[in-house]
PDB file of N, CA and C in Angstrom:
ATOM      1  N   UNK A   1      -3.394 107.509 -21.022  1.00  0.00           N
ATOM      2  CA  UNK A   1      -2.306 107.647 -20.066  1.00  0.00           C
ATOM      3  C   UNK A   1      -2.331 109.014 -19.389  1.00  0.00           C
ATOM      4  N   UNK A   2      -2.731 110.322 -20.360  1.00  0.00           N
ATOM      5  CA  UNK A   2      -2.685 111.397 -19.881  1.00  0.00           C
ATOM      6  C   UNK A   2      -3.593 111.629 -18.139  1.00  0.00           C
ATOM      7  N   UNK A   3      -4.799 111.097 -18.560  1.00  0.00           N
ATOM      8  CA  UNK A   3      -5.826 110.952 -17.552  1.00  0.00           C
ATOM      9  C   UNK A   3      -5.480 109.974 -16.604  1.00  0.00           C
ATOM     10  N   UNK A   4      -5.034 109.609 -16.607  1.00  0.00           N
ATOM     11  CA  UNK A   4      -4.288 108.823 -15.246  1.00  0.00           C
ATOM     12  C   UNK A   4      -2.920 109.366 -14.477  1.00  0.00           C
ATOM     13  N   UNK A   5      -2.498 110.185 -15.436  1.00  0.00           N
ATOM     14  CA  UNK A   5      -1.367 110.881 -14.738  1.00  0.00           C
ATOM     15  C   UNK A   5      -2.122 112.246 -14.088  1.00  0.00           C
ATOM     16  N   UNK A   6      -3.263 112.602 -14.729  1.00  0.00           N
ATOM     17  CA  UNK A   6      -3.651 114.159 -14.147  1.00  0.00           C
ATOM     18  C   UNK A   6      -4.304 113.401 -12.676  1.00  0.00           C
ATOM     19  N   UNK A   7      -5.024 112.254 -12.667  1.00  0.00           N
ATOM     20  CA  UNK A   7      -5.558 111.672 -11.473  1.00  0.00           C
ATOM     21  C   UNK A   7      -4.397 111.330 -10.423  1.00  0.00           C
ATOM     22  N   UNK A   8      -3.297 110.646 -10.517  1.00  0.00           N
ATOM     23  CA  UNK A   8      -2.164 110.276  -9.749  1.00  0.00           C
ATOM     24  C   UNK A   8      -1.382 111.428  -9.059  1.00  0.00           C
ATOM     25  N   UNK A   9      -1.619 112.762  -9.731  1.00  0.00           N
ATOM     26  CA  UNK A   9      -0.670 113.856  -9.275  1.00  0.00           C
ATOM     27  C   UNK A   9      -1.310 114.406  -8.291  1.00  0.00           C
ATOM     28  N   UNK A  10      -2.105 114.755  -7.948  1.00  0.00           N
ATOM     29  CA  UNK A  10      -3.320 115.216  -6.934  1.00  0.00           C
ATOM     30  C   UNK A  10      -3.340 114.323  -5.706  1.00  0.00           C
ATOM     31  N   UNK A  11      -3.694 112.794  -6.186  1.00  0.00           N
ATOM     32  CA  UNK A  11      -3.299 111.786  -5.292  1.00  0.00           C
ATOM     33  C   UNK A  11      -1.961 112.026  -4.488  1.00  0.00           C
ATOM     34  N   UNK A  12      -0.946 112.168  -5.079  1.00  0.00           N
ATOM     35  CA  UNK A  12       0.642 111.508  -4.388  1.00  0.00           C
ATOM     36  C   UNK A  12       0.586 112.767  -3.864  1.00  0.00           C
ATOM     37  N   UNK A  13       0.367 114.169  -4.169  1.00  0.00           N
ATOM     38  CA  UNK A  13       0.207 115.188  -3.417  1.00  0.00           C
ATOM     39  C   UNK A  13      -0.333 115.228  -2.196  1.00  0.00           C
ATOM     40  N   UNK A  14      -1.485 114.343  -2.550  1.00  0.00           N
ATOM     41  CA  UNK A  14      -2.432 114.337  -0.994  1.00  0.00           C
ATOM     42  C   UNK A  14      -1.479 113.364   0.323  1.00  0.00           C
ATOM     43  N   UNK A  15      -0.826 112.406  -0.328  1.00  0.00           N
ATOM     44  CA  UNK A  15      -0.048 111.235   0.446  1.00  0.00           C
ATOM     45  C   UNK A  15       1.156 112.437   0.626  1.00  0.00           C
ATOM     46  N   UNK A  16       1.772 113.121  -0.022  1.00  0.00           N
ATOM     47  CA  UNK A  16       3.120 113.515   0.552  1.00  0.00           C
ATOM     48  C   UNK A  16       2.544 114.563   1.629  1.00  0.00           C
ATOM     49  N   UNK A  17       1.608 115.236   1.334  1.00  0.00           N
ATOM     50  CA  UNK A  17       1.255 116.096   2.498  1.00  0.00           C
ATOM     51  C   UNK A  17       0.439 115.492   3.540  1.00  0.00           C
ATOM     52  N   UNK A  18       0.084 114.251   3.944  1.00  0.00           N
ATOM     53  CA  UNK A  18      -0.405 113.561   4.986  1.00  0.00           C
ATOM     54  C   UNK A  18       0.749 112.907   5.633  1.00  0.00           C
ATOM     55  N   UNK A  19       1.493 112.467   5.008  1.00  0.00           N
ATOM     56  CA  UNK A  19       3.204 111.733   5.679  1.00  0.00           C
ATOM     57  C   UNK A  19       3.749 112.713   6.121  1.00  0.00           C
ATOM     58  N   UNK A  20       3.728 114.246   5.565  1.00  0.00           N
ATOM     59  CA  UNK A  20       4.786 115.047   6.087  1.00  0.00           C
ATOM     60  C   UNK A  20       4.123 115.639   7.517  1.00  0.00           C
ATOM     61  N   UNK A  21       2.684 115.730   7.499  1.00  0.00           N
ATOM     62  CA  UNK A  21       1.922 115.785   8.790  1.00  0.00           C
ATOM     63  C   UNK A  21       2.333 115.048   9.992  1.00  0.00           C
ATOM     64  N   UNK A  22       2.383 113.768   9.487  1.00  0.00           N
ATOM     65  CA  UNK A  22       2.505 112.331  10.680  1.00  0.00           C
ATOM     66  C   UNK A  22       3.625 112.090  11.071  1.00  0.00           C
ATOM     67  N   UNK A  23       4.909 113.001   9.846  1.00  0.00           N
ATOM     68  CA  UNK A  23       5.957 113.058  10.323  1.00  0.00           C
ATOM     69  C   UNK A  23       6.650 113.958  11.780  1.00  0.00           C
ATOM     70  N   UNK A  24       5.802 115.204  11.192  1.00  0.00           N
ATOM     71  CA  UNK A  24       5.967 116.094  12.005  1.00  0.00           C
ATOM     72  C   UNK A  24       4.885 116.335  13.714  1.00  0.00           C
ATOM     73  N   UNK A  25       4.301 115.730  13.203  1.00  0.00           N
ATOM     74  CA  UNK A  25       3.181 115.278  14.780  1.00  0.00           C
ATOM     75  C   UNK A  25       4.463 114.161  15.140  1.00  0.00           C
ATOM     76  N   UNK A  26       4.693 112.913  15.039  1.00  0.00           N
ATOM     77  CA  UNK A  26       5.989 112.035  15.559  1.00  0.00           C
ATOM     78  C   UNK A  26       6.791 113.097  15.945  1.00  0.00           C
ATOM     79  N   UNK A  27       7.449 113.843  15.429  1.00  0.00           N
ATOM     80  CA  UNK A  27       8.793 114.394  16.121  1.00  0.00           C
ATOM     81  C   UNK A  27       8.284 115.403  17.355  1.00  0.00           C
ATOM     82  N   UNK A  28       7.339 115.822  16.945  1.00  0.00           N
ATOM     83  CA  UNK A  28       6.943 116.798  18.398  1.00  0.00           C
ATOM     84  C   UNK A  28       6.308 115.758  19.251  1.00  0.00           C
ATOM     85  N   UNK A  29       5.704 114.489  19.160  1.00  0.00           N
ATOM     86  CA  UNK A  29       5.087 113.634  20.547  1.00  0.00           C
ATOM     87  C   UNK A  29       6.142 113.193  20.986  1.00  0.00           C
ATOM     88  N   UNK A  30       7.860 112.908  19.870  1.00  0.00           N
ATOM     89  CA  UNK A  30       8.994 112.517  20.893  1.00  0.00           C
ATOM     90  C   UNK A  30       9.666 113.472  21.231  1.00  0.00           C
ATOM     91  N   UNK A  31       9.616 114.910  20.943  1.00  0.00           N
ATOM     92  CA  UNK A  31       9.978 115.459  21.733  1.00  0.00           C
ATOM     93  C   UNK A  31       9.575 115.511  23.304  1.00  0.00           C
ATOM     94  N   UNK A  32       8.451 115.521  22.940  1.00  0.00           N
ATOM     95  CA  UNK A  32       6.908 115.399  24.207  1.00  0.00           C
ATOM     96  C   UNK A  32       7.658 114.571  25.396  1.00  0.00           C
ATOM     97  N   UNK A  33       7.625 113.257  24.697  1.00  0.00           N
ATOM     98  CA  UNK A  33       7.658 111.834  25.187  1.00  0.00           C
ATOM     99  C   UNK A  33       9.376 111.961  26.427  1.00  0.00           C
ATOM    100  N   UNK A  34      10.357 112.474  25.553  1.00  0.00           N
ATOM    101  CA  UNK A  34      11.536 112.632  25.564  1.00  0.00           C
ATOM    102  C   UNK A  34      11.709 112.518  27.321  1.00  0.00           C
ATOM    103  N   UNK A  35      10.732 113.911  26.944  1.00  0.00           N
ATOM    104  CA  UNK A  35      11.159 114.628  28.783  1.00  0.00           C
ATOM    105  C   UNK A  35      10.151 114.024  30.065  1.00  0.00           C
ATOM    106  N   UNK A  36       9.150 112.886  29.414  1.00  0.00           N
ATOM    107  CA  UNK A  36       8.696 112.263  30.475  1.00  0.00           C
ATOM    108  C   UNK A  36       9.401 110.954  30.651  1.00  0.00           C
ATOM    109  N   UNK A  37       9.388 110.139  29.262  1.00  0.00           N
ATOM    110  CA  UNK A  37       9.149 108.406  29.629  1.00  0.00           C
ATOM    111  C   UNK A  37      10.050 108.246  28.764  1.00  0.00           C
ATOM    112  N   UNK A  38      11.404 107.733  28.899  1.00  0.00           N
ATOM    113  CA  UNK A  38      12.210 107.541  27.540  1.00  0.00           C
ATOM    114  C   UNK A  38      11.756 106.040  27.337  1.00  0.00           C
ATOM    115  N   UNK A  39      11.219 105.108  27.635  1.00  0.00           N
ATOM    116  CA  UNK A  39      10.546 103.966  27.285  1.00  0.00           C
ATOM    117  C   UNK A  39       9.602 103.883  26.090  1.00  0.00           C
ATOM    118  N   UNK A  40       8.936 105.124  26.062  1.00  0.00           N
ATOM    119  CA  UNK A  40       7.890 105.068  24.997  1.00  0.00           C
ATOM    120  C   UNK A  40       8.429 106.241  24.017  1.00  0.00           C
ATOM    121  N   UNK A  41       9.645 106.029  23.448  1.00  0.00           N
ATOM    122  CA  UNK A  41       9.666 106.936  22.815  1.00  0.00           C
ATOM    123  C   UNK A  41       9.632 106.612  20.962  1.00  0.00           C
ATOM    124  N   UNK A  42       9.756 107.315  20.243  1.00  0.00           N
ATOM    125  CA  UNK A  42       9.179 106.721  18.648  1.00  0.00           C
ATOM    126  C   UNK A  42      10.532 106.496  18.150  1.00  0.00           C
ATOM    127  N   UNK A  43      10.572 105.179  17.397  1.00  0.00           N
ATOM    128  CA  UNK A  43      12.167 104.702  17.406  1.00  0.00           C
ATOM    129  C   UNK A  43      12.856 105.574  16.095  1.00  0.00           C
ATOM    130  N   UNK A  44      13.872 105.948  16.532  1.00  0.00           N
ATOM    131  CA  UNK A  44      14.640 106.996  15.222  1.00  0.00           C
ATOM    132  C   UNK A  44      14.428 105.993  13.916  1.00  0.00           C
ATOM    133  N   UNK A  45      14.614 104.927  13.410  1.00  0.00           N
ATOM    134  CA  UNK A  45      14.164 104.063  12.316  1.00  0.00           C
ATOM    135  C   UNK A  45      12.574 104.657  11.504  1.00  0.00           C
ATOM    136  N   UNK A  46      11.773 104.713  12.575  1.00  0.00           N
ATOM    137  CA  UNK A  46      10.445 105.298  12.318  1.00  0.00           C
ATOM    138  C   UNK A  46      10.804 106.493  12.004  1.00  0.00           C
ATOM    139  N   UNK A  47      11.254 107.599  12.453  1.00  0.00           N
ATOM    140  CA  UNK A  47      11.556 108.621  12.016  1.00  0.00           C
ATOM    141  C   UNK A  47      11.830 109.067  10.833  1.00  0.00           C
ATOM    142  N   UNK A  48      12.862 108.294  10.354  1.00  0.00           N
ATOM    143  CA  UNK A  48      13.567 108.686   9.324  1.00  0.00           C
ATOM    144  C   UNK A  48      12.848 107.688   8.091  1.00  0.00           C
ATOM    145  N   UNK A  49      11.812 106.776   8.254  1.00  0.00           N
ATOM    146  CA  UNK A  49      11.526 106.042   7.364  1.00  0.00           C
ATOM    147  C   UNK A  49      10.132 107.031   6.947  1.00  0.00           C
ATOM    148  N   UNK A  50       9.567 107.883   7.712  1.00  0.00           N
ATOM    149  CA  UNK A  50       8.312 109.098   7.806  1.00  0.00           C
ATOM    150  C   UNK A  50       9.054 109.991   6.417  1.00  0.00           C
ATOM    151  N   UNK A  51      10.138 110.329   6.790  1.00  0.00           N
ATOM    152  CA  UNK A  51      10.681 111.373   6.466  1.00  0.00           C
ATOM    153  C   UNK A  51      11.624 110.690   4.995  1.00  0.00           C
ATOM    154  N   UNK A  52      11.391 109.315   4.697  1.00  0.00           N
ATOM    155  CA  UNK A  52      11.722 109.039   3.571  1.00  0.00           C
ATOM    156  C   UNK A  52      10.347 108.906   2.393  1.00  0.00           C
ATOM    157  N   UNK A  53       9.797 108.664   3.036  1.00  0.00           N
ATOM    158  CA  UNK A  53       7.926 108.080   2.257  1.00  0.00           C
ATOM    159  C   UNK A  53       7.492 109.235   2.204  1.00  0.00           C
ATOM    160  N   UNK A  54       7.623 110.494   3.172  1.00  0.00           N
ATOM    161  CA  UNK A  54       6.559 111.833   2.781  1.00  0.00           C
ATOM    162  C   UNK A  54       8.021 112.986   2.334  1.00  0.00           C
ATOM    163  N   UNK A  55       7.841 113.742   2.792  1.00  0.00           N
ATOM    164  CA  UNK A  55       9.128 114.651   2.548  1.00  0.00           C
ATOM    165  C   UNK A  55       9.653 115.345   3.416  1.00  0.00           C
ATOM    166  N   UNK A  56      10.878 115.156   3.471  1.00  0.00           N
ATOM    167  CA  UNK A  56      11.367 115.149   4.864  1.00  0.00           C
ATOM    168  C   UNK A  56      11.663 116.813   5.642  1.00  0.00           C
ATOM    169  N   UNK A  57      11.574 118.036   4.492  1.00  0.00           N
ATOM    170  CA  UNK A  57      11.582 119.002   4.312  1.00  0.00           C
ATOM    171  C   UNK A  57      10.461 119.661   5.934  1.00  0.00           C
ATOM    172  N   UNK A  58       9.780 119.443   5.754  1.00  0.00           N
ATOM    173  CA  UNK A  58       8.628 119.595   7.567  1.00  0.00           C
ATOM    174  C   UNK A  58       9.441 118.857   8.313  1.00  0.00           C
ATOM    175  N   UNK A  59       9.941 117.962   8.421  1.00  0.00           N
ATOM    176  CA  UNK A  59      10.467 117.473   9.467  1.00  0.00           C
ATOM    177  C   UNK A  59      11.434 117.763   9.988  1.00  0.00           C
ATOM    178  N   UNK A  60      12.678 118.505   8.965  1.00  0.00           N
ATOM    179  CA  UNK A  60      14.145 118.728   9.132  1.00  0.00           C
ATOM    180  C   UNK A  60      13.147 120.077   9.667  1.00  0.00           C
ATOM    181  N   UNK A  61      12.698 120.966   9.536  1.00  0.00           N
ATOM    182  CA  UNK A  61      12.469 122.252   9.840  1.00  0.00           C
ATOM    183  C   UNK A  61      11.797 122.351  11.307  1.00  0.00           C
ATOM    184  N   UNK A  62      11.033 121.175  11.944  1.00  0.00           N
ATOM    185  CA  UNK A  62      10.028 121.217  13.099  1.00  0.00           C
ATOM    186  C   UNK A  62      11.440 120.731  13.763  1.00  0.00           C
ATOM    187  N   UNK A  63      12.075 119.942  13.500  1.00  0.00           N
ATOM    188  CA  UNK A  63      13.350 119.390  14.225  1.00  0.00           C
ATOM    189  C   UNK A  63      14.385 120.639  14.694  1.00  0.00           C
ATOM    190  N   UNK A  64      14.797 121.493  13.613  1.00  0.00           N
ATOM    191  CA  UNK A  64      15.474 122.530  14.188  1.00  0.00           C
ATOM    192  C   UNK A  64      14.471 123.749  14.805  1.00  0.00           C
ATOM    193  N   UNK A  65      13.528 123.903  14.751  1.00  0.00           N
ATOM    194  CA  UNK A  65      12.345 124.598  15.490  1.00  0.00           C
ATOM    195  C   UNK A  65      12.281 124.351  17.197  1.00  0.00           C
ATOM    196  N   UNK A  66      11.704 123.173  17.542  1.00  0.00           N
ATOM    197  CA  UNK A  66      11.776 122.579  18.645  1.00  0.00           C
ATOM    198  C   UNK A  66      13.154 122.221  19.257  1.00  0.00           C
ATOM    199  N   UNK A  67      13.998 122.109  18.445  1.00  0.00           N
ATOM    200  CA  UNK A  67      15.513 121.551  18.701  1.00  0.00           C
ATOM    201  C   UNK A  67      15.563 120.370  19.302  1.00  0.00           C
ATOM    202  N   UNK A  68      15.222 119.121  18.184  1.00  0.00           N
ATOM    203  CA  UNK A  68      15.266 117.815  18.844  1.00  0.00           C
ATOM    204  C   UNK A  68      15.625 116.978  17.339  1.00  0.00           C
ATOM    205  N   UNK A  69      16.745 116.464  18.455  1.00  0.00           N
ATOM    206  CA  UNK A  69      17.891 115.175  17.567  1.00  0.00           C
ATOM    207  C   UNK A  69      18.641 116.593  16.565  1.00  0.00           C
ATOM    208  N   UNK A  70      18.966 117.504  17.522  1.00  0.00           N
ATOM    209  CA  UNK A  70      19.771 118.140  16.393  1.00  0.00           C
ATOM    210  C   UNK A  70      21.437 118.124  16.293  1.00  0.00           C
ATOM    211  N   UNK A  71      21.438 117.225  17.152  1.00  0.00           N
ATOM    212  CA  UNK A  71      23.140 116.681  17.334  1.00  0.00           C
ATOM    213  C   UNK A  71      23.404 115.430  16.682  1.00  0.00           C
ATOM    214  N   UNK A  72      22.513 114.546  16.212  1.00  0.00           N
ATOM    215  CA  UNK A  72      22.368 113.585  15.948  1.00  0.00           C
ATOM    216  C   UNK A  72      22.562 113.493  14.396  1.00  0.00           C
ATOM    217  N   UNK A  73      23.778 113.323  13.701  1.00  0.00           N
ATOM    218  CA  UNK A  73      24.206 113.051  12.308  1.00  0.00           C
ATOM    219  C   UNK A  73      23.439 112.738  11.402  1.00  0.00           C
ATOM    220  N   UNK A  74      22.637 111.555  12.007  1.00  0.00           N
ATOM    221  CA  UNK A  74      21.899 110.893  11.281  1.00  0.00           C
ATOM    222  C   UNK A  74      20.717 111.646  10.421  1.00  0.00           C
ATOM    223  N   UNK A  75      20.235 112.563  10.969  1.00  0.00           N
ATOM    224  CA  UNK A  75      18.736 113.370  11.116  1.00  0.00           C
ATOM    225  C   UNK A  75      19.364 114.933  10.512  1.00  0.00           C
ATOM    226  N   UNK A  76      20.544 115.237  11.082  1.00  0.00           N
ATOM    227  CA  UNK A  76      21.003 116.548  10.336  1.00  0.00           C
ATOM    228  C   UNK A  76      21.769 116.766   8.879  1.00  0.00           C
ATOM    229  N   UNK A  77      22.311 115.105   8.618  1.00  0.00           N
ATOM    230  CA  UNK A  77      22.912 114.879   7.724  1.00  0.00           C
ATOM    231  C   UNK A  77      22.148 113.961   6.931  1.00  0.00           C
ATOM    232  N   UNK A  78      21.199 113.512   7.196  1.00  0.00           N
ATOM    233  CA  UNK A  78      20.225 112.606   6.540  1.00  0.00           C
ATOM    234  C   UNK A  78      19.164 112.909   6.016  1.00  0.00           C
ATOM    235  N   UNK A  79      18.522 113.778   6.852  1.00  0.00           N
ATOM    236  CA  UNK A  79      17.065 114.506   6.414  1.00  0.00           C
ATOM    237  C   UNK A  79      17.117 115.756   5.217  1.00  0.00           C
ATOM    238  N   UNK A  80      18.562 115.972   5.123  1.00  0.00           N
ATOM    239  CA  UNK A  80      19.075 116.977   3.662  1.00  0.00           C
ATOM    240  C   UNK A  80      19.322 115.885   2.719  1.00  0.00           C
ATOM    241  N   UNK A  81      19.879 114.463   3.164  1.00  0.00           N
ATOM    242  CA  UNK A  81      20.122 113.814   2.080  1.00  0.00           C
ATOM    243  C   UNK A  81      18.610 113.729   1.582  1.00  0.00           C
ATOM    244  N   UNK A  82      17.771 112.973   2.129  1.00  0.00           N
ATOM    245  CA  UNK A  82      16.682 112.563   2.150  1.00  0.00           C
ATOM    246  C   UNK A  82      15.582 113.846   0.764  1.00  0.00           C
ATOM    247  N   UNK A  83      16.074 115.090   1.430  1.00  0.00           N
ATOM    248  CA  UNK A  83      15.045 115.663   0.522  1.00  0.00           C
ATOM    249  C   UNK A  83      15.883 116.172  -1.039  1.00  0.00           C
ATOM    250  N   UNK A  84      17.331 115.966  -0.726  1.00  0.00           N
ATOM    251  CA  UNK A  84      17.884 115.833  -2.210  1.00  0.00           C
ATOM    252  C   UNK A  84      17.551 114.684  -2.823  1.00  0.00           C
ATOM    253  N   UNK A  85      17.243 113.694  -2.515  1.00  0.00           N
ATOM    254  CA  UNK A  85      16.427 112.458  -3.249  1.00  0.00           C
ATOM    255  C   UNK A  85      15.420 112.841  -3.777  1.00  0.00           C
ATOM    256  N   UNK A  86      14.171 113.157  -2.722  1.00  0.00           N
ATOM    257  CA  UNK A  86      13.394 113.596  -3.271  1.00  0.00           C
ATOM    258  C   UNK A  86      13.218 114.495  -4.907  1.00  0.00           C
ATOM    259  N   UNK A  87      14.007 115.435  -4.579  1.00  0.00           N
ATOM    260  CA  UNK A  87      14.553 116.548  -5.789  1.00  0.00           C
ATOM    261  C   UNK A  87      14.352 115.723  -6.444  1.00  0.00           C
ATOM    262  N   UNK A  88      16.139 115.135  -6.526  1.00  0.00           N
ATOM    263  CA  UNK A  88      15.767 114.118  -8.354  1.00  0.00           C
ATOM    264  C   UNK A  88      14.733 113.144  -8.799  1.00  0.00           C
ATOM    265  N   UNK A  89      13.775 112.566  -8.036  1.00  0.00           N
ATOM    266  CA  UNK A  89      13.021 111.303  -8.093  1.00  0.00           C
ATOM    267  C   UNK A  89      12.225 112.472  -9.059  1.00  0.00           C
ATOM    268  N   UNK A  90      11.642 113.968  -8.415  1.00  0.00           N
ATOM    269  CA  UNK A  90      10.681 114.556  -8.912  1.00  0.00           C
ATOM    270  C   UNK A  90      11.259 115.144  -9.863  1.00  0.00           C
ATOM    271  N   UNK A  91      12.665 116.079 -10.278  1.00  0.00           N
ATOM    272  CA  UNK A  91      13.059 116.167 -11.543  1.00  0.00           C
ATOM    273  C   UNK A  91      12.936 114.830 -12.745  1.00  0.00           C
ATOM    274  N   UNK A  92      13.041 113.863 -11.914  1.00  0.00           N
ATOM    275  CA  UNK A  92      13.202 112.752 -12.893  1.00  0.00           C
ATOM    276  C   UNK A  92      11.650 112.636 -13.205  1.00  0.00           C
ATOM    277  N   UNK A  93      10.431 112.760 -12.588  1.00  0.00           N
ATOM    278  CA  UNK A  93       9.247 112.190 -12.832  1.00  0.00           C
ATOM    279  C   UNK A  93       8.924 113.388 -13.609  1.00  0.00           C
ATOM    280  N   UNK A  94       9.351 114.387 -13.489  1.00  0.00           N
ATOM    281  CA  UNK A  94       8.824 115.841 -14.306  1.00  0.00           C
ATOM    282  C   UNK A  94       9.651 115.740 -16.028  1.00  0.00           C
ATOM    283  N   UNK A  95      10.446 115.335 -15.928  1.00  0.00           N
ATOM    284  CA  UNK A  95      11.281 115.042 -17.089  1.00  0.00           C
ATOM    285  C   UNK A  95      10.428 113.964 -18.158  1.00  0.00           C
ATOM    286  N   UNK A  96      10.473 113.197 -17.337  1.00  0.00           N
ATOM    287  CA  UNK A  96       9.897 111.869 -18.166  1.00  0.00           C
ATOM    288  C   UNK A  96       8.566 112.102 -18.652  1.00  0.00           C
ATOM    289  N   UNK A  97       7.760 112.408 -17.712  1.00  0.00           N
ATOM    290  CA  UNK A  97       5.989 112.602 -18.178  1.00  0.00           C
ATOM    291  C   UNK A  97       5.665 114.504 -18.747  1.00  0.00           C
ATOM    292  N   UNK A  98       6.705 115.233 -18.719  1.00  0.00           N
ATOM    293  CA  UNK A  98       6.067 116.086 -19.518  1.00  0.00           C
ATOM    294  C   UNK A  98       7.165 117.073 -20.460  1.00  0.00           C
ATOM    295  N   UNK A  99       7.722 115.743 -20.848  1.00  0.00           N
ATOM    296  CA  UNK A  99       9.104 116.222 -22.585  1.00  0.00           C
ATOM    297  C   UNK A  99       7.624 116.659 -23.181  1.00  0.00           C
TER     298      UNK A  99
END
């Protein structure tokens, strides 16, 4: 079991830091997008589902950086919920696999 957990941690590392990438490339192409074509823009659902699967921590930060959707409840009040989840999922996974 040990050896499968030292292999998995490296892994989910590599996935949270590739989601938090794709998160943060999305919010700057709709910022991009914003001020040309509001037709093609990346649907807030997508957004916040980036920023639930990787960590939303790059995203809340490129968001108040660029200043986009920062009026928007959802994203200012969500993307803190979002990475207090995170917290406990990983207190909880740190708890469990290394009492």
């Amino acid at each position: 079991m040990t050896l499968f957990l030292k292999f998995l941690e490296p892994v989910l590392l590599a996935l949270g830091i590739f989601l938090s990438v794709v998160s943060v490339i999305l919010t700057v192409h709709d910022k991009k997008i914003s001020k040309v074509d509001s037709r093609r823009r990346v649907p807030e659902k997508q957004l916040i589902l980036t920023a639930l699967f990787g960590f939303a921590l790059p995203e809340y930060i490129t968001m108040k950086i660029i200043r986009h959707k920062t009026k928007h409840v959802k994203f200012m009040a969500g993307l803190p919920a979002i990475m207090v989840l995170h917290l406990l999922i990983m207190a909880a996974v740190w708890f469990f696999f290394h009492r």
